[in-house]
Structures are given as C-alpha cells and as structure tokens.
N, C-alpha and C. Protein backbone atom coordinates (compact mmCIF):
# COMPACT_ATOMS: atom_id res chain seq x y z
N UNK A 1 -25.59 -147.81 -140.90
CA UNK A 1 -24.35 -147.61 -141.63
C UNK A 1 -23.25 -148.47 -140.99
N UNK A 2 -22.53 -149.25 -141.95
CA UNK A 2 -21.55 -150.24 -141.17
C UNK A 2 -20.32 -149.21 -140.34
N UNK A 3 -19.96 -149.49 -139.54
CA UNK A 3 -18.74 -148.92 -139.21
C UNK A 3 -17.40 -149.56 -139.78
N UNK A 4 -16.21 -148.69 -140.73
CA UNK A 4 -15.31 -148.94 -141.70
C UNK A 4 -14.51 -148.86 -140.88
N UNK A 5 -14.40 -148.33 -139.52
CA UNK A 5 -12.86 -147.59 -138.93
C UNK A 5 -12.22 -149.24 -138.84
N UNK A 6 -10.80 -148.93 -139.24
CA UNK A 6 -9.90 -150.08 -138.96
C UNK A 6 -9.51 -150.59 -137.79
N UNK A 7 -9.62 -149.52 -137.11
CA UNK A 7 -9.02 -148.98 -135.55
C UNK A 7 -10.06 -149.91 -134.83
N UNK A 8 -11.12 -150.44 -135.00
CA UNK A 8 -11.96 -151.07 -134.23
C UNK A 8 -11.73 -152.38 -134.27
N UNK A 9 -10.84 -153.12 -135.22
CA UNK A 9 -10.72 -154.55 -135.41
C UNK A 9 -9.58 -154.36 -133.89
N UNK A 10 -9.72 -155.87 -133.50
CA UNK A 10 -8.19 -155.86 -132.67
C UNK A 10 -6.96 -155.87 -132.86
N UNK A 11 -6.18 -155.15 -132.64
CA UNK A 11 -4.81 -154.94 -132.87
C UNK A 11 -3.84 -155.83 -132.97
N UNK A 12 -3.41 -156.39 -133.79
CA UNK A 12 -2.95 -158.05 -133.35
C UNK A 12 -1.06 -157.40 -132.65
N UNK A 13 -1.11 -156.58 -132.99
CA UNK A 13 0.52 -156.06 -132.35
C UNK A 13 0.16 -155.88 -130.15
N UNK A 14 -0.69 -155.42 -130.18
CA UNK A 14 -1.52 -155.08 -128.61
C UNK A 14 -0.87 -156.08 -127.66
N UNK A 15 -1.12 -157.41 -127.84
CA UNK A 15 -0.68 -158.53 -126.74
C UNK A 15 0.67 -158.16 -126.96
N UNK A 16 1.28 -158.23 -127.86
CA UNK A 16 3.31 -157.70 -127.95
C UNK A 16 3.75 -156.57 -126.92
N UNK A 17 3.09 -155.51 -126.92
CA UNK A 17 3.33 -154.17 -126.59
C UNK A 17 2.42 -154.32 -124.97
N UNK A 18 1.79 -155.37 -124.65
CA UNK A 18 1.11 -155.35 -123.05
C UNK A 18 1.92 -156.04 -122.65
N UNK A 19 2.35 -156.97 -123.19
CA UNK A 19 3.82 -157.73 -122.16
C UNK A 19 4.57 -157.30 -122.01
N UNK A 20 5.43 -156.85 -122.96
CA UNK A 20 6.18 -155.68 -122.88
C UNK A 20 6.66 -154.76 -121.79
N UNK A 21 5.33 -153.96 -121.74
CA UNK A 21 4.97 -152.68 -120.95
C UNK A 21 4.74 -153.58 -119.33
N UNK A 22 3.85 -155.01 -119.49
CA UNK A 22 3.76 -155.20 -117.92
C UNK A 22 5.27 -155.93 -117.24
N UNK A 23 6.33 -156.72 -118.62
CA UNK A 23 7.62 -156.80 -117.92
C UNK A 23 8.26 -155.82 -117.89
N UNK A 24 8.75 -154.72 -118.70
CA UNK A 24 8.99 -153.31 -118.65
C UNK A 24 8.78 -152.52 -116.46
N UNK A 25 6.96 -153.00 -116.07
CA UNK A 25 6.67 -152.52 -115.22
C UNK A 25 7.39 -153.65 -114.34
N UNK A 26 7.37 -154.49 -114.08
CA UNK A 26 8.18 -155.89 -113.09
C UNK A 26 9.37 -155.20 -112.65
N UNK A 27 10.14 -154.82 -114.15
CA UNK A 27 11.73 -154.29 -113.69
C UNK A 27 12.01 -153.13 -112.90
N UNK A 28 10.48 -151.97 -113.22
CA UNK A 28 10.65 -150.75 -112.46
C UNK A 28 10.29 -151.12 -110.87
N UNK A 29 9.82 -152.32 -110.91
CA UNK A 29 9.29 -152.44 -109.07
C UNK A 29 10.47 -153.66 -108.82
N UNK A 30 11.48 -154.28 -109.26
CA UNK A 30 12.60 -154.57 -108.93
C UNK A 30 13.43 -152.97 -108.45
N UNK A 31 13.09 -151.63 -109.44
CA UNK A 31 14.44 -150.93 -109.14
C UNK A 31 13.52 -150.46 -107.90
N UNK A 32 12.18 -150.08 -107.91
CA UNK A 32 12.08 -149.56 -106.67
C UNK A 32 11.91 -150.17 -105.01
N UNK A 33 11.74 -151.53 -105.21
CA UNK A 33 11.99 -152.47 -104.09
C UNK A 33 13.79 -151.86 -103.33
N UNK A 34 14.44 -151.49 -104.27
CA UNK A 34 15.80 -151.07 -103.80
C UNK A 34 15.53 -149.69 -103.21
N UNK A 35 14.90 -149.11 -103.65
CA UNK A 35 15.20 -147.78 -103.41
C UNK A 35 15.82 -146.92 -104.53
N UNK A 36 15.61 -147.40 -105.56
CA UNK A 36 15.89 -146.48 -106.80
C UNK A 36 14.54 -146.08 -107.87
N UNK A 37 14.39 -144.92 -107.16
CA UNK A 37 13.09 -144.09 -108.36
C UNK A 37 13.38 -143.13 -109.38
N UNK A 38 12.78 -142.97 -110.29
CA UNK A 38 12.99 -142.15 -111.38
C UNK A 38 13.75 -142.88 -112.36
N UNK A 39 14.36 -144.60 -112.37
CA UNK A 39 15.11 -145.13 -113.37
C UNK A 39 14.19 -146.24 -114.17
N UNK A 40 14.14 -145.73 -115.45
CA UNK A 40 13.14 -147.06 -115.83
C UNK A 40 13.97 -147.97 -116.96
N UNK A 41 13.67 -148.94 -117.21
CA UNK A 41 14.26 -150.01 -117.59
C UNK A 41 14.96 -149.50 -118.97
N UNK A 42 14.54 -148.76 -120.19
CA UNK A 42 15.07 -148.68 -120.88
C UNK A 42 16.54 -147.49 -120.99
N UNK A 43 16.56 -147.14 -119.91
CA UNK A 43 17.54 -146.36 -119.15
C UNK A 43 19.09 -147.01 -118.83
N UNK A 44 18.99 -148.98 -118.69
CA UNK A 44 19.71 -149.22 -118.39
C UNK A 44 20.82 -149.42 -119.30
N UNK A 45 20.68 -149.66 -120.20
CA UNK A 45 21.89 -149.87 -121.87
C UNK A 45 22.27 -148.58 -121.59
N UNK A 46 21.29 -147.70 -122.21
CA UNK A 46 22.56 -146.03 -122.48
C UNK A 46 23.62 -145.69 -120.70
N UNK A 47 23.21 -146.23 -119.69
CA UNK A 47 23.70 -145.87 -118.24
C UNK A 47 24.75 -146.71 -118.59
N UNK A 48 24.87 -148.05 -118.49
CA UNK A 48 25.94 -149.06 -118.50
C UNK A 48 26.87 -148.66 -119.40
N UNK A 49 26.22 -148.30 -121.06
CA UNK A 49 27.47 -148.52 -121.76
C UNK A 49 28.14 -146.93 -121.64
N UNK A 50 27.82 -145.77 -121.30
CA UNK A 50 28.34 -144.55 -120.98
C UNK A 50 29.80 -144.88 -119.82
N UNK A 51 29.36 -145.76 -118.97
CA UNK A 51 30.22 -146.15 -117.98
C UNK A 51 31.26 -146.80 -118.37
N UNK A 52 30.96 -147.90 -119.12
CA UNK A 52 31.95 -148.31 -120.06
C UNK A 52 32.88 -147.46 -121.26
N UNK A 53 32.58 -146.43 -121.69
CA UNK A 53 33.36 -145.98 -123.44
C UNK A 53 33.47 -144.38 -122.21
N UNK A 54 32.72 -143.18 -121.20
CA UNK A 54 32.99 -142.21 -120.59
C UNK A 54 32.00 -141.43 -121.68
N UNK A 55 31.88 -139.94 -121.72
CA UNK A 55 31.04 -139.27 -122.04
C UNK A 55 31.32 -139.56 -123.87
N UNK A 56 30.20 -139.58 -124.25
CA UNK A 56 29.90 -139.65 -125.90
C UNK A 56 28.93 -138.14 -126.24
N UNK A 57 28.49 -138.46 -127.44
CA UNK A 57 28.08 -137.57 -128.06
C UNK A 57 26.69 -138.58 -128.08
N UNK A 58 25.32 -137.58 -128.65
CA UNK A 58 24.10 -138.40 -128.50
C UNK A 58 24.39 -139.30 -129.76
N UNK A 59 24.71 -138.53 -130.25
CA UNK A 59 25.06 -139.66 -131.80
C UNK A 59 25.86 -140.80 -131.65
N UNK A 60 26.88 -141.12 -131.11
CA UNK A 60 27.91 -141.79 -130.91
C UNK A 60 27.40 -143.14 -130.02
N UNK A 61 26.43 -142.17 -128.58
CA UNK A 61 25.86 -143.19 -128.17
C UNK A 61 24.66 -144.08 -129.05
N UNK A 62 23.80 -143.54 -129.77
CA UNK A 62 22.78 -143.89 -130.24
C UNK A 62 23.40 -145.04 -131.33
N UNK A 63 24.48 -144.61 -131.99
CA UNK A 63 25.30 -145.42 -132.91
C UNK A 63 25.79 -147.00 -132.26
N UNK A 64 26.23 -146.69 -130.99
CA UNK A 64 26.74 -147.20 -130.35
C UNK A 64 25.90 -148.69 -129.70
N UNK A 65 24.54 -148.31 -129.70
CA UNK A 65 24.01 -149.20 -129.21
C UNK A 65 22.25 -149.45 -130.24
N UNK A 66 22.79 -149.11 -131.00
CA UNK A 66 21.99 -149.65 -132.46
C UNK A 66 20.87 -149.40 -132.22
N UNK A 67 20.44 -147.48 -132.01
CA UNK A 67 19.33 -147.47 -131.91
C UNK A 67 19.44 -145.75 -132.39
N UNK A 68 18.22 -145.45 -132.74
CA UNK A 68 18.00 -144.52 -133.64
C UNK A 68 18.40 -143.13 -133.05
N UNK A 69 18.66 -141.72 -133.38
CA UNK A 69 19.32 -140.87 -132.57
C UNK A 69 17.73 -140.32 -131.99
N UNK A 70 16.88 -139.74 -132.72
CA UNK A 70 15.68 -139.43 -132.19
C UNK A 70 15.35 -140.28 -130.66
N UNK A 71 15.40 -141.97 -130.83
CA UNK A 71 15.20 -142.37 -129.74
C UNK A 71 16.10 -141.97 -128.10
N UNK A 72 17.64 -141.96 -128.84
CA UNK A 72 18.62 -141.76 -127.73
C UNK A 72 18.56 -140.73 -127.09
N UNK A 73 18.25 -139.59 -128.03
CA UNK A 73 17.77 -138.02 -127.65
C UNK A 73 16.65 -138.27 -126.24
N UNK A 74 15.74 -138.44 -126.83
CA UNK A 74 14.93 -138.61 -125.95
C UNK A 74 15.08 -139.15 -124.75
N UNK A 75 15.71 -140.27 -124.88
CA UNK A 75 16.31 -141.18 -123.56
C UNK A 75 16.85 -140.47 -122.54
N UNK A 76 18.30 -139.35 -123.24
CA UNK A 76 19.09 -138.96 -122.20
C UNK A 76 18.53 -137.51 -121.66
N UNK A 77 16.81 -137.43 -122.24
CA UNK A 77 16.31 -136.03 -121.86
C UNK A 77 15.99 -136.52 -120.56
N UNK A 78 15.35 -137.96 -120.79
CA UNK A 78 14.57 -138.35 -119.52
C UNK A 78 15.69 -138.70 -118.24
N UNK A 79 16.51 -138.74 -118.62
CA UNK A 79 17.74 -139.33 -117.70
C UNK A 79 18.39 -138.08 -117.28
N UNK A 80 18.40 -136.84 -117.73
CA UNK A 80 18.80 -135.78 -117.53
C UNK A 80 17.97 -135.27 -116.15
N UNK A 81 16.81 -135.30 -116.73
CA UNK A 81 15.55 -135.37 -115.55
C UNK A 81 15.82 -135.59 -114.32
N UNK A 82 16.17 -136.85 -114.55
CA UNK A 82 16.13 -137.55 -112.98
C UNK A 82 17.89 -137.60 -112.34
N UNK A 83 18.26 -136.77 -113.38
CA UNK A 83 20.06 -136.11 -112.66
C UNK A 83 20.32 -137.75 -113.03
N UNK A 84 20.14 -138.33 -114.01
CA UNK A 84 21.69 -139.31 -114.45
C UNK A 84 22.85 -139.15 -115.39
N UNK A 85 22.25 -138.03 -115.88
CA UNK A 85 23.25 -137.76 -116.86
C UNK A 85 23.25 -136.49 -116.97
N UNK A 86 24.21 -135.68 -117.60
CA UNK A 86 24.65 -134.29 -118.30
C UNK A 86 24.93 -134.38 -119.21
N UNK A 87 24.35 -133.29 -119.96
CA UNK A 87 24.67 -133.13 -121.30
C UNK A 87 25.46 -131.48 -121.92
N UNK A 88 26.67 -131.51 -122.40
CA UNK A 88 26.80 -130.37 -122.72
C UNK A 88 27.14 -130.24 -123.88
N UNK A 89 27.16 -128.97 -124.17
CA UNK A 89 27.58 -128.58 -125.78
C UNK A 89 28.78 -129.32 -126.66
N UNK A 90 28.68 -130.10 -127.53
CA UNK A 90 30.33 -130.69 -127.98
C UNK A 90 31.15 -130.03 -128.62
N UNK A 91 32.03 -130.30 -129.46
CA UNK A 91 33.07 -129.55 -130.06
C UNK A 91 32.32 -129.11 -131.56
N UNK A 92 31.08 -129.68 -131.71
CA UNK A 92 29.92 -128.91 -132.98
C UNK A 92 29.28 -128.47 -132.08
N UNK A 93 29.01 -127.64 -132.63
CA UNK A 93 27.50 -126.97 -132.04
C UNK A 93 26.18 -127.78 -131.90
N UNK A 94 26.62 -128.45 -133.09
CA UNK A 94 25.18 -129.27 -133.65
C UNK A 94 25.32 -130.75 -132.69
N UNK A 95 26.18 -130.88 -131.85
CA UNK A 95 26.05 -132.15 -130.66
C UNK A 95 26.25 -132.17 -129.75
N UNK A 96 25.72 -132.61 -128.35
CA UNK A 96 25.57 -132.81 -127.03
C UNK A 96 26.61 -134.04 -126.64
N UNK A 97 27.52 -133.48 -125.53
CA UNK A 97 28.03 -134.44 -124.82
C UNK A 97 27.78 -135.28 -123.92
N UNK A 98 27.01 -136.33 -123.53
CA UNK A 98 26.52 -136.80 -122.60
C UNK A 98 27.37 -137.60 -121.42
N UNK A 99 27.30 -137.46 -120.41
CA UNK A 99 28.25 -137.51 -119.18
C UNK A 99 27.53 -138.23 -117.99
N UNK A 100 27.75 -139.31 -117.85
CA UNK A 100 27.15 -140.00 -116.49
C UNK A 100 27.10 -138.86 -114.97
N UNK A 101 26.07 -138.75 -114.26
CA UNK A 101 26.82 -137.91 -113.04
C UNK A 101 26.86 -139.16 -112.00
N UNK A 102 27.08 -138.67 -110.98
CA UNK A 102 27.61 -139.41 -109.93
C UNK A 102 26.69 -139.78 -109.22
N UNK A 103 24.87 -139.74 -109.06
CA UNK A 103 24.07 -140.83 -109.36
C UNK A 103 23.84 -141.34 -110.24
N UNK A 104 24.42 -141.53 -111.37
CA UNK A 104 24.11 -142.12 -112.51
C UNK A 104 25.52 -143.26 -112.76
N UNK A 105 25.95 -142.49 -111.86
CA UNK A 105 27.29 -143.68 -112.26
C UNK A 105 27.28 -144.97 -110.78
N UNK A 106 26.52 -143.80 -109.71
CA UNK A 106 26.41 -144.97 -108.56
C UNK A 106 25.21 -146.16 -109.06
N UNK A 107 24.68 -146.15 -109.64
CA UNK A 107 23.64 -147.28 -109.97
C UNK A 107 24.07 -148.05 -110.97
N UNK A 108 25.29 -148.46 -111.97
CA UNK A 108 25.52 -148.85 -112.80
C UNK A 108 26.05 -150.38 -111.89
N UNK A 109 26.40 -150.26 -111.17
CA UNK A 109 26.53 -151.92 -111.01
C UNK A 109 25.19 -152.48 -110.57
N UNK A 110 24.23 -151.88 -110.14
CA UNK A 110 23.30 -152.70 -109.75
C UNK A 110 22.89 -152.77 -111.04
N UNK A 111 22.42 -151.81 -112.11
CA UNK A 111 21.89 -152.24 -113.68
C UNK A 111 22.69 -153.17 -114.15
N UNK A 112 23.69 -153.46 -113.87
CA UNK A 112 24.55 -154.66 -114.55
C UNK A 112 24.28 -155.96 -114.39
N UNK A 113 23.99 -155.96 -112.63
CA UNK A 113 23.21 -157.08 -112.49
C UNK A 113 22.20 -157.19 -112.94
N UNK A 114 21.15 -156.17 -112.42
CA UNK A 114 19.84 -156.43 -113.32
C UNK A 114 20.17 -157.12 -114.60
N UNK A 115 20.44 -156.36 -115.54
CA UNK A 115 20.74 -156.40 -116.81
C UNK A 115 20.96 -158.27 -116.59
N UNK A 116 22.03 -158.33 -116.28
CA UNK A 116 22.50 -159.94 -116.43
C UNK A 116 21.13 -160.70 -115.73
N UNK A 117 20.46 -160.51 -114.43
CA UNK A 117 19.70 -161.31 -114.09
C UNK A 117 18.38 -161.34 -115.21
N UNK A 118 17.89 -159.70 -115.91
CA UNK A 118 17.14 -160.12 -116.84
C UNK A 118 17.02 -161.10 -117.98
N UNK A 119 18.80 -161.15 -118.26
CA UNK A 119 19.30 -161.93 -119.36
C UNK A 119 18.97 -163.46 -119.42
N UNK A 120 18.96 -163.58 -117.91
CA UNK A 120 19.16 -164.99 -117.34
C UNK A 120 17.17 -165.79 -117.23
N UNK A 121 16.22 -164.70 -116.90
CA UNK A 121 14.62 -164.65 -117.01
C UNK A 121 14.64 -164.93 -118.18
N UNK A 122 14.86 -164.03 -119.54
CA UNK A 122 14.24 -164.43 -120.26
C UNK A 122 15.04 -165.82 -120.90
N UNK A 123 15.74 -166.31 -120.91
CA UNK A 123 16.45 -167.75 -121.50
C UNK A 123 15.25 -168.55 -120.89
N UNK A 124 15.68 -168.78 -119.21
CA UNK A 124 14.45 -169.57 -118.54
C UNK A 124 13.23 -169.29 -118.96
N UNK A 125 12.82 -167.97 -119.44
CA UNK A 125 11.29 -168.34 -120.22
C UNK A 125 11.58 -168.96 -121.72
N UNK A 126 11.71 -168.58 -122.51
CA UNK A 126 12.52 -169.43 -123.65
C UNK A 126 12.16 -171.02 -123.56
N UNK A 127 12.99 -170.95 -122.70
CA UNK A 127 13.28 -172.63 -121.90
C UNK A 127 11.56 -173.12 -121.29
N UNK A 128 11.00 -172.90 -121.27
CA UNK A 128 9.85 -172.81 -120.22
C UNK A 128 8.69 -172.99 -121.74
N UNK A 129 8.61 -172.31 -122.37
CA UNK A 129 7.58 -172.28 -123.40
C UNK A 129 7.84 -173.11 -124.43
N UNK A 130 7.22 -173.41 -124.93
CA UNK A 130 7.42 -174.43 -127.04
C UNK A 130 7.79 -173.67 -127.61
N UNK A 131 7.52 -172.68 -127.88
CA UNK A 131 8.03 -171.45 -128.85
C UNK A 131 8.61 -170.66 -128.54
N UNK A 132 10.60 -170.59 -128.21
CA UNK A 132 11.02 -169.50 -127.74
C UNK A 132 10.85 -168.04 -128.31
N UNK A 133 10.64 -167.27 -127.77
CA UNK A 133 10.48 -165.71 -128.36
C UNK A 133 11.63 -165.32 -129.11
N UNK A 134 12.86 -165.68 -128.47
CA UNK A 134 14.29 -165.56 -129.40
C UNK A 134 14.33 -166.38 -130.42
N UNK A 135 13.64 -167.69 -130.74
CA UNK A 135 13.68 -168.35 -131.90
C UNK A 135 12.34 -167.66 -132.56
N UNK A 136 11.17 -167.60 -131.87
CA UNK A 136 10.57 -166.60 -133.12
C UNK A 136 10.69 -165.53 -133.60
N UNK A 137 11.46 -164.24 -133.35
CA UNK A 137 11.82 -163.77 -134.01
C UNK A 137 12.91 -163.22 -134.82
N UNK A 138 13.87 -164.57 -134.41
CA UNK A 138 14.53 -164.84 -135.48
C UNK A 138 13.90 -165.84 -136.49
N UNK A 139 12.72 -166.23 -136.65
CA UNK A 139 12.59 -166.85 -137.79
C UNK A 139 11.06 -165.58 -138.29
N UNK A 140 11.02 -164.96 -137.62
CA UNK A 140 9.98 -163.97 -138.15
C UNK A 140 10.89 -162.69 -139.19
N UNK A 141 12.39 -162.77 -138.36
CA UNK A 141 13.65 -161.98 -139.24
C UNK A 141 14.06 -162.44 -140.36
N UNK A 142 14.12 -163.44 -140.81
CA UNK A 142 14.79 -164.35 -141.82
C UNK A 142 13.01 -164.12 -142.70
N UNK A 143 11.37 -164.64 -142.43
CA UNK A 143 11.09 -164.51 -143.26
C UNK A 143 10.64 -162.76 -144.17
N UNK A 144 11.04 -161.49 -143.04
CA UNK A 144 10.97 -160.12 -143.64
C UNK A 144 12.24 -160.31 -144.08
N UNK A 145 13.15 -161.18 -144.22
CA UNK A 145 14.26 -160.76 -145.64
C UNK A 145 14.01 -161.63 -146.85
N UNK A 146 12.96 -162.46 -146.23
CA UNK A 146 12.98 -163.30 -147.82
C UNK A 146 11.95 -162.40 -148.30
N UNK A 147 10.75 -161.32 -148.19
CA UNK A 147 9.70 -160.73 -148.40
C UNK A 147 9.99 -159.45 -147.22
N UNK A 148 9.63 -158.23 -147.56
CA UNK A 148 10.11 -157.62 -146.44
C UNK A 148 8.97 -156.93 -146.01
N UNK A 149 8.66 -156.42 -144.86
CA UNK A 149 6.86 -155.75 -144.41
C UNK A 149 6.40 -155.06 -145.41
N UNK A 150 7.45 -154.43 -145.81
CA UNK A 150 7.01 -153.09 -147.09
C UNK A 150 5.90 -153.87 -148.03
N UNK A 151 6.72 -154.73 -148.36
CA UNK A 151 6.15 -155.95 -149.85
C UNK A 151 5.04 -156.71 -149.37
N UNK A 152 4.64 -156.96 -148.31
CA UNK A 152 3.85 -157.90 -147.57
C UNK A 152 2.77 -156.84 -147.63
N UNK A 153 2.63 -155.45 -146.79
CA UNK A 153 2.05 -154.62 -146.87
C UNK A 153 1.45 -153.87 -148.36
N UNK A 154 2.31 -153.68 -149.06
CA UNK A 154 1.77 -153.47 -150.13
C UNK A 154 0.76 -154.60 -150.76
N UNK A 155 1.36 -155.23 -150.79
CA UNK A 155 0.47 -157.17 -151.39
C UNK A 155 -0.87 -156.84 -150.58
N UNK A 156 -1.43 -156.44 -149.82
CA UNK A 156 -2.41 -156.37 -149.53
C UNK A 156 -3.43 -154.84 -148.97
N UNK A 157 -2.46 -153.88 -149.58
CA UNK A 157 -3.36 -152.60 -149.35
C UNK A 157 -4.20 -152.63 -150.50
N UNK A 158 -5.15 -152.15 -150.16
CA UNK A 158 -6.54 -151.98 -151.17
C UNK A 158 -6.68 -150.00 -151.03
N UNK A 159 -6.00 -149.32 -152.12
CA UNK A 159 -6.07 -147.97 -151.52
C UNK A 159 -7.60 -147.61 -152.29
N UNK A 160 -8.07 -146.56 -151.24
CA UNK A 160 -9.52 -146.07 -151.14
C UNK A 160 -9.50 -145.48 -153.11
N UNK A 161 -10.46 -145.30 -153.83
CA UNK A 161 -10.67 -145.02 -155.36
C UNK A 161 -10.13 -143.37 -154.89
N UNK A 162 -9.82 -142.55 -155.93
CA UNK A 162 -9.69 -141.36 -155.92
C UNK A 162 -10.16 -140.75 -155.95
C-alpha cells in the first residue's frame, strides 16, 4: 500500500525555521556568555520598547510592535517567569498592565546593543550572499500581493471526493 501521508514529503518551510532557531540559539549563548539566563531573543523588542513608551497594556504593546496579541500574551508570560516584567490588572478588567521590573529594566541597554549589533550581522550577511534575505522577501512580499497564499493555495488543493 503506497504511503499518502503528506507529512512524509520534505518540508520545504524546515531549512527557514532551522536557521532561524540555530541563529535564535547564537543570540541566547551571546546573552549567556554575559551572564544573563532566562532571556531569549524574542524577549528583546517587547523589553526595549516597554523601556521606551513605560508600562502598556498587552494590547497596546502587541499593537505597538506589530505583532499579534495571542503572541505578546504569551511573550510577557514567559518574561514574567524569569521576573522581567509585571503584569497587573488595568483600568478594564479585561487588560493587563505590563511593567518592566528592575531586572528587566537593568538589561535593556545591553539588548539595545545586541539588538543594534544583530542589525549590523544580518546587513553583513545580506552583503556576503547573492541573494539578500531582505531583498527576498521583499520580492517574495510584492509577489503574495500580486496573488496572495490563499489564491496560490487554493490553485492547487485537490480536496479528497466526499
């Protein structure tokens, strides 16, 4: 019997999401070469810009830095964790105030650098390869608005007979 599972072809997204995850891991052994554990890289936007605007709401932040509230939620659970942030009840019921604490606010200049020295890696890779990653996907952006995944995806689902 052939095997149908889809799940067995290779993932062509996989190489995206292993680089990712192994520069993702580079930055956490930059923070811990310092002596900072429990902070992982995607930690550093919501830390910096809290420091910058003072306590927000999860919404406000999530708004704030163009990313979904489900995701931000989550973020400042994990950051809560490791005592970078507080969160308390807001003036709704229905929202959390989120509040840098005072390890969370002592590490914001070193994420700044980070932040800027990462900024500065990936250009030089950019620079370094034929195909910058910032020019491909801005031209991978421009062609999901001329056709968008939805339409691309549909154009080629074959759904199972009923």
């Amino acid at each position: 019997m052939p095997d149908d599972d889809p799940t067995r072809v290779p993932d062509p997204w996989r190489p995206l999401h292993e680089l990712l995850a192994a520069m993702d891991a580079e930055i956490e052994q930059v923070y811990r070469a310092r002596g900072i554990e429990g902070v992982r890289p995607r930690f550093a936007y919501p830390l910096i810009r809290l420091a910058h605007t003072g306590p927000l709401t999860i919404r406000e932040l999530a708004k704030s830095l163009d990313r979904s509230h489900s995701a931000i939620s989550q973020t400042v659970a994990a950051m809560r964790k490791e005592g970078l942030v507080t969160s308390e009840p807001g003036p709704d019921a229905r929202t959390r105030r989120v509040e840098l604490t005072e390890r969370g606010r002592s590490l914001v200049p070193f994420l700044e650098a980070e932040w800027r020295a990462t900024h500065a890696t990936v250009a030089e890779l950019d620079a370094e390869v034929p195909h910058a990653l910032t020019g491909v996907v801005e031209e991978l952006r421009r062609a999901l608005e001329r056709r968008s995944m939805r339409q691309r995806i549909l154009d080629h689902l074959v759904e199972p007979p009923a």
